[in-house]
PDB file of N, CA and C in Angstrom:
ATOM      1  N   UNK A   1     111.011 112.163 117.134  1.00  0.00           N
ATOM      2  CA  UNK A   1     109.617 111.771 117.248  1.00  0.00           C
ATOM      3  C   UNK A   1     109.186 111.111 115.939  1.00  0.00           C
ATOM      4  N   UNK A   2     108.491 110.295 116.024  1.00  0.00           N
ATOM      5  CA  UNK A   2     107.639 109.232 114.880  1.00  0.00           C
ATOM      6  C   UNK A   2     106.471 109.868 114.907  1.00  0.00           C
ATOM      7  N   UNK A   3     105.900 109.316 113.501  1.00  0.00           N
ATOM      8  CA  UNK A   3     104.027 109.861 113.523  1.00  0.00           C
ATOM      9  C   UNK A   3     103.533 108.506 114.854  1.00  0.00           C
ATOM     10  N   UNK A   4     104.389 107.327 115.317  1.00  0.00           N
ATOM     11  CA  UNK A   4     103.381 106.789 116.049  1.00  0.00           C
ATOM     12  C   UNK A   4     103.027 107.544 117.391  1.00  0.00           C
ATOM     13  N   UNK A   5     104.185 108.324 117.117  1.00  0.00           N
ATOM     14  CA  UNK A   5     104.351 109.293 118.971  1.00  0.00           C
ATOM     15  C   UNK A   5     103.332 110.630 118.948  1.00  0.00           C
ATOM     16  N   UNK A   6     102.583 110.928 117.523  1.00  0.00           N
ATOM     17  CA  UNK A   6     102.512 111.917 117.613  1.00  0.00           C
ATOM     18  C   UNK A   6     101.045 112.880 118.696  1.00  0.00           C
ATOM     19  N   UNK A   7     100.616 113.515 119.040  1.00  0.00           N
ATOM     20  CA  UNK A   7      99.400 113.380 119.766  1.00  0.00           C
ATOM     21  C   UNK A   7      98.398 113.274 118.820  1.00  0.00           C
ATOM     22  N   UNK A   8      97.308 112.040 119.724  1.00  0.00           N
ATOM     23  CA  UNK A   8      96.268 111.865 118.938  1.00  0.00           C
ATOM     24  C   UNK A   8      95.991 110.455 117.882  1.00  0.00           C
ATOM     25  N   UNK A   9      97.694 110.049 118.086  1.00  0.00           N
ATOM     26  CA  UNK A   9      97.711 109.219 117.189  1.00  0.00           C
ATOM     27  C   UNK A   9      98.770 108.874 115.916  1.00  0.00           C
ATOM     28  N   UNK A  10      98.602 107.913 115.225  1.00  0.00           N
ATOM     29  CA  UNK A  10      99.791 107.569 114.154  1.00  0.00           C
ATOM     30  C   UNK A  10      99.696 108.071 112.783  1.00  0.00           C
ATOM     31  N   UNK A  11      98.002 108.568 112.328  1.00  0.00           N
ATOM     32  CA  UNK A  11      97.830 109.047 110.871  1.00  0.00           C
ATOM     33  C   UNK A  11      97.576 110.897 111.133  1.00  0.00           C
ATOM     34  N   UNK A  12      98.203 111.074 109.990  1.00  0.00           N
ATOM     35  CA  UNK A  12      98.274 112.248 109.515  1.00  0.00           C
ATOM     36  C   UNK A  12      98.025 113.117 108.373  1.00  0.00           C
ATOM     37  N   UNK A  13      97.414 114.324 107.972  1.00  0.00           N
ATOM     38  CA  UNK A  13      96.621 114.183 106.829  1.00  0.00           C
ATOM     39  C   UNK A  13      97.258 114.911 105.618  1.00  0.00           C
ATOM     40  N   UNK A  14      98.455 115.066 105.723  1.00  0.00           N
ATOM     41  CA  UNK A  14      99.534 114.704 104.873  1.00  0.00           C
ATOM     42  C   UNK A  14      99.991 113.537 104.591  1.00  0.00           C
ATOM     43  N   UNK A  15     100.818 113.248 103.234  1.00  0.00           N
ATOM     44  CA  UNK A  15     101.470 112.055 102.999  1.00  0.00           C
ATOM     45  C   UNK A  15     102.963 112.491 103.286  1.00  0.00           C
ATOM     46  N   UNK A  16     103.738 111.654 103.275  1.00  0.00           N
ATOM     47  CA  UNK A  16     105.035 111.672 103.600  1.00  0.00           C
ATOM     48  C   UNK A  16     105.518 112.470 102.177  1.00  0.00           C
ATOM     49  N   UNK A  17     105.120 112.189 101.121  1.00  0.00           N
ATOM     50  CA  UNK A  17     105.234 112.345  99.567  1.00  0.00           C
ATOM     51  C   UNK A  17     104.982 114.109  99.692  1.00  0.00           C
ATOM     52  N   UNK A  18     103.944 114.682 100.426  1.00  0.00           N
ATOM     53  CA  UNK A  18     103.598 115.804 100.115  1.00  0.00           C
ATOM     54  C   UNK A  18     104.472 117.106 101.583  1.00  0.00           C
ATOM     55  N   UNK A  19     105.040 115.702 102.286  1.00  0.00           N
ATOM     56  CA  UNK A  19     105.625 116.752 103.362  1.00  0.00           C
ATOM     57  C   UNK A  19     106.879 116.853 103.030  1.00  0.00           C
ATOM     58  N   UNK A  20     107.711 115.827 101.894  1.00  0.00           N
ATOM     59  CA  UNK A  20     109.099 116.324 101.209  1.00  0.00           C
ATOM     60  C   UNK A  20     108.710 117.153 100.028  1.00  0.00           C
ATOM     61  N   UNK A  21     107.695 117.158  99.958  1.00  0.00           N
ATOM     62  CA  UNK A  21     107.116 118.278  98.351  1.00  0.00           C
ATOM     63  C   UNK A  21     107.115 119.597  99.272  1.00  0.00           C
ATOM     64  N   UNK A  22     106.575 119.841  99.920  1.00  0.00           N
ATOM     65  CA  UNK A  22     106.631 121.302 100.496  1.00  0.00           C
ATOM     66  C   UNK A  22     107.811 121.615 100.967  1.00  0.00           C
ATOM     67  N   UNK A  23     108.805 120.989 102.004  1.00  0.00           N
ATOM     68  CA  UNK A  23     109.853 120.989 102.663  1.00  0.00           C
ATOM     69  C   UNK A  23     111.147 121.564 100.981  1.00  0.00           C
ATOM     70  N   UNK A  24     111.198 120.886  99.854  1.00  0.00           N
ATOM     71  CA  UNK A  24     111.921 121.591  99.143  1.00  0.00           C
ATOM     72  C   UNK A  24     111.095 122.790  98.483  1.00  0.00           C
ATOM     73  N   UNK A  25     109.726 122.887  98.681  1.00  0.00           N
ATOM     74  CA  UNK A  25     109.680 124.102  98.232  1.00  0.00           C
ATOM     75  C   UNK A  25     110.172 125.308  98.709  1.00  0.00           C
ATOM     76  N   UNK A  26     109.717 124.818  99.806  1.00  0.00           N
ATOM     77  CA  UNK A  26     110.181 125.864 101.333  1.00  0.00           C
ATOM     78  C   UNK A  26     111.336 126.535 101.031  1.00  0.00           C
ATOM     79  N   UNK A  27     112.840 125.277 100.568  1.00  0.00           N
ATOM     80  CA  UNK A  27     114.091 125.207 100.374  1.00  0.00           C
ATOM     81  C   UNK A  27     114.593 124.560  99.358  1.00  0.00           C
ATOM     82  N   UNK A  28     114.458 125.511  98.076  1.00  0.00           N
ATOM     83  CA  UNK A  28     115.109 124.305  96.739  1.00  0.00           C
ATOM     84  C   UNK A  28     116.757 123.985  97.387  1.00  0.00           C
ATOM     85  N   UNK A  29     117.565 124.309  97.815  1.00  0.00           N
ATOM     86  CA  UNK A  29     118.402 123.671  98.067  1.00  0.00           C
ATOM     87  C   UNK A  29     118.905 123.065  99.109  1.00  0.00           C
ATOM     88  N   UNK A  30     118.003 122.668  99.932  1.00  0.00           N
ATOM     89  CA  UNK A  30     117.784 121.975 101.609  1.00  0.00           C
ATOM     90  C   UNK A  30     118.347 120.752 101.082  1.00  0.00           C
ATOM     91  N   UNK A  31     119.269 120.466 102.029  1.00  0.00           N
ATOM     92  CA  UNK A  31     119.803 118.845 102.067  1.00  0.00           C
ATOM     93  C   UNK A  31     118.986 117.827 102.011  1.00  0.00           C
ATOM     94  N   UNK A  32     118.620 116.522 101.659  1.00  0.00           N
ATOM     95  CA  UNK A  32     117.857 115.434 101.476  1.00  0.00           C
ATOM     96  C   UNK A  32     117.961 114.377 103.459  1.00  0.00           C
ATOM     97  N   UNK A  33     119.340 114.729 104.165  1.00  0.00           N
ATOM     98  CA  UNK A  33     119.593 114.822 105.317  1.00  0.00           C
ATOM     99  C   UNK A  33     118.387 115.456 106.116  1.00  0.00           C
ATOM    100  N   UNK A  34     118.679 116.738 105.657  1.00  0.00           N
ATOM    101  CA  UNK A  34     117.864 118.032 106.608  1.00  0.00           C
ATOM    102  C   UNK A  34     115.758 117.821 106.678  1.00  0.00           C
ATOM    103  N   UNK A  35     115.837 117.329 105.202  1.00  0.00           N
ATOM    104  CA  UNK A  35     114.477 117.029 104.907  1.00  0.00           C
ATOM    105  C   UNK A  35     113.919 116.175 105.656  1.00  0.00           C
ATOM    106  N   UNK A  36     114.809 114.924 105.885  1.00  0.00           N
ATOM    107  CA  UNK A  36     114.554 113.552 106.417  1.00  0.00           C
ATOM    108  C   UNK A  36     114.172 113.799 107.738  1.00  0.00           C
ATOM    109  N   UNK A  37     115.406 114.937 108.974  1.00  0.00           N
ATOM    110  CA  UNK A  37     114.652 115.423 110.159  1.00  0.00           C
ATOM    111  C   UNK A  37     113.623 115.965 110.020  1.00  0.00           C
ATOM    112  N   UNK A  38     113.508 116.698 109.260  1.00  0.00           N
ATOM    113  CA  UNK A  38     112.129 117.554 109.659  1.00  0.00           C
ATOM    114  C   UNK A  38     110.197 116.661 109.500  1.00  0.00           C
ATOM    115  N   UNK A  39     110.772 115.931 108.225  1.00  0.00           N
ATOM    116  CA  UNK A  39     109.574 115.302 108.281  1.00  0.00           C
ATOM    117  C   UNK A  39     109.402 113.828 108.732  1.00  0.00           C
ATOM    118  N   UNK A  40     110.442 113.296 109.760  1.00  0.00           N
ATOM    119  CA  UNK A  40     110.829 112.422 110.476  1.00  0.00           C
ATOM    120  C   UNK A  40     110.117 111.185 109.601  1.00  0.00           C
ATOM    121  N   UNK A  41     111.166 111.422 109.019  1.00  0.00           N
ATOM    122  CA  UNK A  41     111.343 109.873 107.818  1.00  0.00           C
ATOM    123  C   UNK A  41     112.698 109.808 107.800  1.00  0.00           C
ATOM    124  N   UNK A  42     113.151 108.349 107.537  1.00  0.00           N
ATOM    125  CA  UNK A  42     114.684 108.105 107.081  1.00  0.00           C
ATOM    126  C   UNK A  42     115.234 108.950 106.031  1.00  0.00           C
ATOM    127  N   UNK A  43     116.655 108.958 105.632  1.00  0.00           N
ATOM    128  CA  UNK A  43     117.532 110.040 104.672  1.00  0.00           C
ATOM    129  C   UNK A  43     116.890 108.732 102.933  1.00  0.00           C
ATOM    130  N   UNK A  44     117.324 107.579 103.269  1.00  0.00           N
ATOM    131  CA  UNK A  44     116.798 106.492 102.185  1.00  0.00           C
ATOM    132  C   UNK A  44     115.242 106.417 101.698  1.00  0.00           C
ATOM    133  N   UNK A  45     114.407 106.987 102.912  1.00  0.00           N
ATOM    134  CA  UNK A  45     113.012 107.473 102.164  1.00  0.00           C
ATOM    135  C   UNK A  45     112.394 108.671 101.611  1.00  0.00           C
ATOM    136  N   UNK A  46     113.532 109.619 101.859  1.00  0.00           N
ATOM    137  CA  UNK A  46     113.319 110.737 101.397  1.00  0.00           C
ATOM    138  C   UNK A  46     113.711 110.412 100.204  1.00  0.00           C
ATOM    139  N   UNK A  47     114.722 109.950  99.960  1.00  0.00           N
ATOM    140  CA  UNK A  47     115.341 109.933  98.814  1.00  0.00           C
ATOM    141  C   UNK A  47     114.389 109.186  97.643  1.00  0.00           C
ATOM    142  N   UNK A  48     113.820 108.225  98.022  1.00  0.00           N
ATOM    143  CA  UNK A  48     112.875 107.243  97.552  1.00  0.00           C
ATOM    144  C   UNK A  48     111.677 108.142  96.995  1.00  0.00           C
ATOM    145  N   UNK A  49     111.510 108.950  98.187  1.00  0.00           N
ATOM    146  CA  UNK A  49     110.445 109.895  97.276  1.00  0.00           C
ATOM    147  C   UNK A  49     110.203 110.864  96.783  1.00  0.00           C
ATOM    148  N   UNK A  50     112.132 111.750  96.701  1.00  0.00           N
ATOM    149  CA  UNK A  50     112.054 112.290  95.785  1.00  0.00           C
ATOM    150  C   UNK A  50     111.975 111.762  94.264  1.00  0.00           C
ATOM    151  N   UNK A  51     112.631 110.254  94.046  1.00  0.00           N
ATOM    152  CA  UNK A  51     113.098 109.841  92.493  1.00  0.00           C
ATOM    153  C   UNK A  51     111.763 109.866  92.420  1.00  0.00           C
ATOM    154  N   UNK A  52     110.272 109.247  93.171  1.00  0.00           N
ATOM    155  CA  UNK A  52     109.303 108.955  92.552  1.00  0.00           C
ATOM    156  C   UNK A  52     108.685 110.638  92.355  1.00  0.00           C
ATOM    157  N   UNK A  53     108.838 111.499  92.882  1.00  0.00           N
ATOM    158  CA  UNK A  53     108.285 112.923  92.914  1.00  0.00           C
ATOM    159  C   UNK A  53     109.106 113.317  91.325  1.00  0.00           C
ATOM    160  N   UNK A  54     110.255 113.052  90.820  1.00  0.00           N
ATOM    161  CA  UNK A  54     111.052 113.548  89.977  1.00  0.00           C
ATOM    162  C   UNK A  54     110.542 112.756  88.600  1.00  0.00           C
ATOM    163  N   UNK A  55     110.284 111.296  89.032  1.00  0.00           N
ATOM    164  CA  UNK A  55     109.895 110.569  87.879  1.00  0.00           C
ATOM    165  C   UNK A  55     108.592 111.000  87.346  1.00  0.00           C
ATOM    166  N   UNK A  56     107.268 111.336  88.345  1.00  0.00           N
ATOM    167  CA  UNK A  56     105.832 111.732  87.908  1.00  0.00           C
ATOM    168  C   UNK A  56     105.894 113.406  87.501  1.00  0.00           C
ATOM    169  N   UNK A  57     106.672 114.097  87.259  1.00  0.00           N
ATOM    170  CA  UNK A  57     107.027 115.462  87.208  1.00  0.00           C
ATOM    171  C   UNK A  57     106.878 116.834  87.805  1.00  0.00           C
ATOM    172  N   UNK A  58     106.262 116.181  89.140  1.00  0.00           N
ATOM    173  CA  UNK A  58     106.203 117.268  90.360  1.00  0.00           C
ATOM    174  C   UNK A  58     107.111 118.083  90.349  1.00  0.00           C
ATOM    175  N   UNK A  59     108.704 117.746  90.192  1.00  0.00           N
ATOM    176  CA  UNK A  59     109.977 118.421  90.416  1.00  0.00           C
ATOM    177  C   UNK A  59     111.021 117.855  89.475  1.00  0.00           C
ATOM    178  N   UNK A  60     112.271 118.796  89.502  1.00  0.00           N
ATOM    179  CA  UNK A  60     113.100 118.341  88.889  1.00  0.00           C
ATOM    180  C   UNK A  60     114.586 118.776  89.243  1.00  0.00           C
ATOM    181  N   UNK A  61     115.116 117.859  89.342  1.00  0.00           N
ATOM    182  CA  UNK A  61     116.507 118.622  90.400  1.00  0.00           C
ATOM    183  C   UNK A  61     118.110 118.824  89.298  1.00  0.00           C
ATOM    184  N   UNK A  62     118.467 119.689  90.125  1.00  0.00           N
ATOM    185  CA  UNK A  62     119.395 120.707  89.177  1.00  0.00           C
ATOM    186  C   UNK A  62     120.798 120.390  89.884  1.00  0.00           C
ATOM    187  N   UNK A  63     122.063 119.843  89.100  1.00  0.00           N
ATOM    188  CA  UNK A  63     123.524 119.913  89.857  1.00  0.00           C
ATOM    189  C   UNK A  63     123.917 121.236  89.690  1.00  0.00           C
ATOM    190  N   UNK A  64     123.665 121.795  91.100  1.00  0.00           N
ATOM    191  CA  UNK A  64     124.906 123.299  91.406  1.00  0.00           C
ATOM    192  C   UNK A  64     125.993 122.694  92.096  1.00  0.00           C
ATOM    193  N   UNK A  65     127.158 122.747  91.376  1.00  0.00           N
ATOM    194  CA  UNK A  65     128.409 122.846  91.946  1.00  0.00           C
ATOM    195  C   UNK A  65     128.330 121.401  92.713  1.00  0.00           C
ATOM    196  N   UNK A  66     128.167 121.071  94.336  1.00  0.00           N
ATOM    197  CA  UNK A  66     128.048 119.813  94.753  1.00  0.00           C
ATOM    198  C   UNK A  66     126.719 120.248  95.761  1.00  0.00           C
ATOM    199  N   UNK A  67     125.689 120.762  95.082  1.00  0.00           N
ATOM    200  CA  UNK A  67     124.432 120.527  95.384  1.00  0.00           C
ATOM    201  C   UNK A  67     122.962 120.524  94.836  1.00  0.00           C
ATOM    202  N   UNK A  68     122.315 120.177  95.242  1.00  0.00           N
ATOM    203  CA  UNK A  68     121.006 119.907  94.377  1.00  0.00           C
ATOM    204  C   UNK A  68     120.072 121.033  94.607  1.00  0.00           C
ATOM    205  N   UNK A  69     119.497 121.373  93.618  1.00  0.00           N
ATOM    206  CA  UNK A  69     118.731 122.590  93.373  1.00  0.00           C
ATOM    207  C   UNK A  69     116.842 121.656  93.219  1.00  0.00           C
ATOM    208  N   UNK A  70     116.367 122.336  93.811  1.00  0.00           N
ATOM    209  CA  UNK A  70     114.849 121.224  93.385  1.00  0.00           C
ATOM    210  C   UNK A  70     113.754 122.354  93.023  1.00  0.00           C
ATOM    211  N   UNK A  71     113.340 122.371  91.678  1.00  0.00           N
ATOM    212  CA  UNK A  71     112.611 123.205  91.260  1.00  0.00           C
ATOM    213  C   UNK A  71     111.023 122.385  91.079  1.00  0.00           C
ATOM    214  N   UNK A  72     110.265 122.816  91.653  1.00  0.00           N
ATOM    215  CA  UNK A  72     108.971 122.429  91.740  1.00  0.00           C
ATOM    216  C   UNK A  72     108.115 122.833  90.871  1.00  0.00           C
ATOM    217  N   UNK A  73     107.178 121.664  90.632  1.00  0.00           N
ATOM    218  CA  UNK A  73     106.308 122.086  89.146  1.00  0.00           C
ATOM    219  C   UNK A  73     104.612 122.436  89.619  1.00  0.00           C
ATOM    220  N   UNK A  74     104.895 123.518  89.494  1.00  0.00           N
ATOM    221  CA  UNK A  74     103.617 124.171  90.364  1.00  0.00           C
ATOM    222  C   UNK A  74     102.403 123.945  89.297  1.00  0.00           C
ATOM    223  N   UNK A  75     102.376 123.612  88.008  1.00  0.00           N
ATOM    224  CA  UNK A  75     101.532 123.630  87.654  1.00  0.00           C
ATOM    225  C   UNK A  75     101.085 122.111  87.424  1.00  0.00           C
ATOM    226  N   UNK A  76     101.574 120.887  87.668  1.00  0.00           N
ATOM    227  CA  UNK A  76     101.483 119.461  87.669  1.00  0.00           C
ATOM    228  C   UNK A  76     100.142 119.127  88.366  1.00  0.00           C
ATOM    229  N   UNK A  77      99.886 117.817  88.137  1.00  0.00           N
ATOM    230  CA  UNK A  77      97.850 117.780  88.462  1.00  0.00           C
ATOM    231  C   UNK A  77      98.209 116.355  89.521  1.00  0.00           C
ATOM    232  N   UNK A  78      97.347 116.805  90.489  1.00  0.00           N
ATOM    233  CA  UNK A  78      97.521 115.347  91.727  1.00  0.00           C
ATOM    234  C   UNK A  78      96.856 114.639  90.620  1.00  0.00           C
ATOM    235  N   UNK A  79      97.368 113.153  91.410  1.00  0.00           N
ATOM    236  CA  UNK A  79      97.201 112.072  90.469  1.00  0.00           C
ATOM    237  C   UNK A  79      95.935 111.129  90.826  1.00  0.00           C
ATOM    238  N   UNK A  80      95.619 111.500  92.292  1.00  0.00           N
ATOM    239  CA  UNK A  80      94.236 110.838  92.622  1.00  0.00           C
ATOM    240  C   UNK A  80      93.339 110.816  91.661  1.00  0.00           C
ATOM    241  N   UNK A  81      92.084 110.754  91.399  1.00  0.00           N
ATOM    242  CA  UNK A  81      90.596 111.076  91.134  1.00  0.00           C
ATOM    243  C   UNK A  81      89.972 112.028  91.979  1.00  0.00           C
ATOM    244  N   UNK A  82      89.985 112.006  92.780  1.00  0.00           N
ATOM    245  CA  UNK A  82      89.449 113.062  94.468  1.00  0.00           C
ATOM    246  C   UNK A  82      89.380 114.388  93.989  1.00  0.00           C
ATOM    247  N   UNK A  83      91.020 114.389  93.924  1.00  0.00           N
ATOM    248  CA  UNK A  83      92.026 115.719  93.547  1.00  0.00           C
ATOM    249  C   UNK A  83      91.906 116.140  91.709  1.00  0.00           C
ATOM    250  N   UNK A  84      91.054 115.150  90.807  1.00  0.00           N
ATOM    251  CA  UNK A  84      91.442 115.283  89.501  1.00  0.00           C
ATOM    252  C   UNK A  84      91.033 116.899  88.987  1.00  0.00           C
ATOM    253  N   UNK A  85      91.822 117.583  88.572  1.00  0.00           N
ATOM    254  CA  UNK A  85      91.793 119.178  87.524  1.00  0.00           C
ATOM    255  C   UNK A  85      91.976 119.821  88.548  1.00  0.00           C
ATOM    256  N   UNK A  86      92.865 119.674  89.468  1.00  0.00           N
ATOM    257  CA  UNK A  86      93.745 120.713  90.846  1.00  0.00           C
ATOM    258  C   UNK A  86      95.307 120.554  90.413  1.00  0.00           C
ATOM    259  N   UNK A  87      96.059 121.689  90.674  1.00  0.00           N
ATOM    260  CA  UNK A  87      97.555 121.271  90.917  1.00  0.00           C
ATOM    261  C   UNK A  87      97.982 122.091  91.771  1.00  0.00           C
ATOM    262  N   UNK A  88      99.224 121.070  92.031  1.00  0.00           N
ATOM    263  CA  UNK A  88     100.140 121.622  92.967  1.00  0.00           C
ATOM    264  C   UNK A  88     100.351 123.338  93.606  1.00  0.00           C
ATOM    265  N   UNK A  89     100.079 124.398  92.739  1.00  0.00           N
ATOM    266  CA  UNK A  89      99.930 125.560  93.346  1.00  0.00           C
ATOM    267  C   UNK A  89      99.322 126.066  94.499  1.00  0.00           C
ATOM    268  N   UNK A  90      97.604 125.321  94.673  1.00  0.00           N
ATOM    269  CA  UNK A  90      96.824 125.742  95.670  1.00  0.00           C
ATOM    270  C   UNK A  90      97.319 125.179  97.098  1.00  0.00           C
ATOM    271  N   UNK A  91      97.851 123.428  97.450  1.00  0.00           N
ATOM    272  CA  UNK A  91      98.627 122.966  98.178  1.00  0.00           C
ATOM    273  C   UNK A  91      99.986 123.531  98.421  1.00  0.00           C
ATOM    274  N   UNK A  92     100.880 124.703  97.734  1.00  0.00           N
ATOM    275  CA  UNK A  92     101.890 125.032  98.014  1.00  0.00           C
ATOM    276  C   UNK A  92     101.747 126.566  98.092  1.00  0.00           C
ATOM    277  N   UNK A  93     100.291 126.951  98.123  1.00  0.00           N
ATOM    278  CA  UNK A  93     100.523 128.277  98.631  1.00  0.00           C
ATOM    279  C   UNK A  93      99.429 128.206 100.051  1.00  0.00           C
ATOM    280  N   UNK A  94      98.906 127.002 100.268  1.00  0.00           N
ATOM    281  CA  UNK A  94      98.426 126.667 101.977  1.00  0.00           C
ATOM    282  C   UNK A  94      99.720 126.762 102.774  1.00  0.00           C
ATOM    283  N   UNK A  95     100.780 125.913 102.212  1.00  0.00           N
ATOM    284  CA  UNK A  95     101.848 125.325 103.244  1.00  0.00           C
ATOM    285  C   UNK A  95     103.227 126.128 102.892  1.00  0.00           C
ATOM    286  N   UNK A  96     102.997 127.290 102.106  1.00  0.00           N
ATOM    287  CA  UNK A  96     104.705 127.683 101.916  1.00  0.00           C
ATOM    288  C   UNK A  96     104.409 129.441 101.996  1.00  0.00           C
ATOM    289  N   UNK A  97     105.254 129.912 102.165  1.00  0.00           N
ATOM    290  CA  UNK A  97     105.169 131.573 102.728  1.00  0.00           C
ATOM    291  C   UNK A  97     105.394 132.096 101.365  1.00  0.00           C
ATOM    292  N   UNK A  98     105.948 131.570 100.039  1.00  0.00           N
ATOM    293  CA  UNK A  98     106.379 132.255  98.889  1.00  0.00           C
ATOM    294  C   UNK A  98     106.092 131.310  97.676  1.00  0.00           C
ATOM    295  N   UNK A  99     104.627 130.973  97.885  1.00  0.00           N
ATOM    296  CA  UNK A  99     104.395 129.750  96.597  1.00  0.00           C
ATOM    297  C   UNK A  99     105.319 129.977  95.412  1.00  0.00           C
ATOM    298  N   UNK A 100     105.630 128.903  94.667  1.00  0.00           N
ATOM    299  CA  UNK A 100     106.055 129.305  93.024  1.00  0.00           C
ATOM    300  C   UNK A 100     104.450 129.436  92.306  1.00  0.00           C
ATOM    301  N   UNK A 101     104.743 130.781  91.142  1.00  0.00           N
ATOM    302  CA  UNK A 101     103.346 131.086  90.868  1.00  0.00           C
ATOM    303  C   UNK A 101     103.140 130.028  88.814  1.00  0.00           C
ATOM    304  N   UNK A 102     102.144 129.602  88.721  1.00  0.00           N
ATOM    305  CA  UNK A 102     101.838 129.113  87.613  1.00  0.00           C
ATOM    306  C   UNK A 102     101.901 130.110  86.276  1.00  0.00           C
ATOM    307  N   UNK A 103     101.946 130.011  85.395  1.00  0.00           N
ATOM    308  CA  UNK A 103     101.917 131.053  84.049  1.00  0.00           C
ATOM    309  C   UNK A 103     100.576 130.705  83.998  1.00  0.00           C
ATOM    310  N   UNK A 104      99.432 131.695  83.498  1.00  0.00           N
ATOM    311  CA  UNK A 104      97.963 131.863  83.497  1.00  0.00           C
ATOM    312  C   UNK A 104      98.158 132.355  82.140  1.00  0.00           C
ATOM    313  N   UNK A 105      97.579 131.462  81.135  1.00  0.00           N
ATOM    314  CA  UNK A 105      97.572 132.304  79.611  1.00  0.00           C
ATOM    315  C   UNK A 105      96.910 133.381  79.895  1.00  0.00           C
ATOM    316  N   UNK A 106      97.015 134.583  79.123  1.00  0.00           N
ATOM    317  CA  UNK A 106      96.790 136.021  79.083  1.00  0.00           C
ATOM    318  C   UNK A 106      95.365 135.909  78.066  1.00  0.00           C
ATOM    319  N   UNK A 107      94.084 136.332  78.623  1.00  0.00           N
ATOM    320  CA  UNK A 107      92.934 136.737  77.813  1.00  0.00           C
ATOM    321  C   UNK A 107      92.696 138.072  76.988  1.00  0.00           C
ATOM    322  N   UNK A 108      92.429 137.463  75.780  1.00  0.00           N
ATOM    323  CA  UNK A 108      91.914 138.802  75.226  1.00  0.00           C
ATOM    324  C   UNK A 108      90.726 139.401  75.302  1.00  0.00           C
TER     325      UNK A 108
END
């Protein structure tokens, strides 16, 4: 299925960018294959948006053995204006069963 098939219509209020951001949170070591079904995008656009997810510092991926480890940067700030002084934590504990948690400096 395509977003054009989907009911209701072709837009969705996710980005493609934020449905491979959750999908490795879900699974730091989920195939870039496996990702591509689920959020029915090509294996070449996943890939596309992980380098740009890896380049802005959302994530950062790790060689285990002959696989990729994707550690997510829960504390990184969307890049909109909309979204400006939010990060990634509150969006990945809507959409993931075991958010990664931020370090909160300690008050005295």
């Amino acid at each position: 299925m395509r977003d054009e098939e989907l009911p209701g219509g072709s837009w969705t209020f996710l980005t493609s960018h934020a449905r491979v951001l959750l999908a490795l949170a879900r699974d730091p070591e989920v195939r870039l294959r496996e990702v591509a079904e689920t959020c029915l995008l090509t294996e070449r656009t996943v890939q596309a948006i992980v380098a740009d997810l890896e380049q802005e510092g959302y994530l950062t991926r790790v060689r285990r053995g002959r696989r990729n480890h994707y550690r997510i940067s829960p504390g990184a700030q969307f890049r909109h204006p909309a979204e400006a002084g939010r990060d990634l934590a509150g969006l990945l504990a809507l959409f993931t069963d075991d958010p990664p948690t931020t370090r909160t400096p300690q008050r005295n």
